[in-house]
Protein backbone atom coordinates (compact mmCIF):
# COMPACT_ATOMS: atom_id res chain seq x y z
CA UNK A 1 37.55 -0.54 -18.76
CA UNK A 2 34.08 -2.10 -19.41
CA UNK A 3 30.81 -1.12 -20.06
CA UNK A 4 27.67 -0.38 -17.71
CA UNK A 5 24.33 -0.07 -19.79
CA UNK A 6 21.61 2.15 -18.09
CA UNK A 7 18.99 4.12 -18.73
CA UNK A 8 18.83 8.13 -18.97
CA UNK A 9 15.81 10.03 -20.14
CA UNK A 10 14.44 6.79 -22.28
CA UNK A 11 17.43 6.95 -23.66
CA UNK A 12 19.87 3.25 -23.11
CA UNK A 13 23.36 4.19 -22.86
CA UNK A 14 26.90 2.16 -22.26
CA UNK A 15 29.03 3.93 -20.07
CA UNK A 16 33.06 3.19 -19.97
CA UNK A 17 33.87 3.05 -16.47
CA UNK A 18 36.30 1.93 -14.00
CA UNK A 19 34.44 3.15 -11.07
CA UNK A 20 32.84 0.18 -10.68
CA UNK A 21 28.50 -0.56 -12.34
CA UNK A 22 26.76 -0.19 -9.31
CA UNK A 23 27.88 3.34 -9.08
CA UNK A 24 27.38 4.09 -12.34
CA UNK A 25 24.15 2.69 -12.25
CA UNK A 26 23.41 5.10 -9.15
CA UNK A 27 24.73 7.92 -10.75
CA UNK A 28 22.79 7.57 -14.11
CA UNK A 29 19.48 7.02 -11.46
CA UNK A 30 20.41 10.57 -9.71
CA UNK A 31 21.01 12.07 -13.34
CA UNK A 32 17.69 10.61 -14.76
CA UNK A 33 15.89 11.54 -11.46
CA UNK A 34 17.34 15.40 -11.93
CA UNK A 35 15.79 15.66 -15.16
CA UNK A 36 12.36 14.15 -14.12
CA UNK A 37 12.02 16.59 -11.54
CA UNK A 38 12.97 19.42 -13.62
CA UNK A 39 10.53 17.87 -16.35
CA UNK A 40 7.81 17.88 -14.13
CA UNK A 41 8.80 21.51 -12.46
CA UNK A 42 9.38 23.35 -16.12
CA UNK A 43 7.64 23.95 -19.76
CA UNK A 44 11.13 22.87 -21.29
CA UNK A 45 10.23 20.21 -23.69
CA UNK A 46 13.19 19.79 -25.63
CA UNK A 47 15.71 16.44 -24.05
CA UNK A 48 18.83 18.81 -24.86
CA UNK A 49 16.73 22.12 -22.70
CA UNK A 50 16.14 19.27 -19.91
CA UNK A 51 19.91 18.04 -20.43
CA UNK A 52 21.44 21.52 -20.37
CA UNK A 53 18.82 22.93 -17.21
CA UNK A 54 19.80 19.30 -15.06
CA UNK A 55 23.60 20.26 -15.77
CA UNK A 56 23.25 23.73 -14.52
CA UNK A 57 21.95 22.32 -11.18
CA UNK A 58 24.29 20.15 -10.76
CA UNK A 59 26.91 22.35 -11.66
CA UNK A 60 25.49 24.42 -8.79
CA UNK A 61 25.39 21.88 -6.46
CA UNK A 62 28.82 21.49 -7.05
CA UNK A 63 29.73 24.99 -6.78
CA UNK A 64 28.26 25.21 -3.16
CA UNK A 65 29.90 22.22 -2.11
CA UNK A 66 33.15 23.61 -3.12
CA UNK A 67 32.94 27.01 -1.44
CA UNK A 68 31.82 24.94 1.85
CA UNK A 69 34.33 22.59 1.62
CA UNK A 70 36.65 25.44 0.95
CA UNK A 71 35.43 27.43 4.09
CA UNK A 72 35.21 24.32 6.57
CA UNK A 73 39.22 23.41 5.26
CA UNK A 74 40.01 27.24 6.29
CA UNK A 75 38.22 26.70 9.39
CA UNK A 76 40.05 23.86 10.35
CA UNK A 77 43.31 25.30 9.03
CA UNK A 78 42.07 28.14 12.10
CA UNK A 79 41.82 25.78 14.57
CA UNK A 80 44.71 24.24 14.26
CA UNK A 81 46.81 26.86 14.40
CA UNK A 82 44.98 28.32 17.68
CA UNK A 83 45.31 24.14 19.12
CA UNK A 84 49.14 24.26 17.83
CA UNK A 85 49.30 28.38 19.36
CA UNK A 86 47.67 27.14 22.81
CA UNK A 87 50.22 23.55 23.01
CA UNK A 88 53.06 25.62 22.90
CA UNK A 89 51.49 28.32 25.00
CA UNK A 90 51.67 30.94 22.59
CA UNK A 91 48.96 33.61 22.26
CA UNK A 92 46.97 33.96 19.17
């Protein structure tokens, strides 16, 4: 595993990674891009405040994209079984 430096709120960082360093490089631009917005959008001064407030929205980001995934997998799940019910002409 080798290193990627880049560059997150000033601050120059190597990052272990397998993943590959243009994607880390990306990700450490969307992570540094999260906190400049929320810099310019809040009074929150302090790098941990920014650190902890660009976590929580990407934590919630994530969330959504869970329960979204989660409903369009049950969806499909759904329409399968009504495309399995309706090849083996069975009602649903």
């Amino acid at each position: 595993m080798k290193g990627v430096n880049v560059e997150i709120m000033g601050q120059n960082l190597t990052i272990a990674s397998d993943a590959g360093d243009e994607w880390v490089k990306d990700l450490a631009r969307t992570v540094d891009g999260k906190i400049r917005n929320i810099r310019a959008g809040t009074q929150a001064v302090s790098s941990i405040h920014l650190a902890i407030l660009a976590a929580l929205n990407f934590a919630d980001e994530l969330e959504r994209l869970r329960q979204e995934h989660e409903a369009m997998v049950e969806r499909i799940e759904a329409m399968n079984k009504r495309l399995s019910a309706a090849i083996e002409g069975k009602d649903l």
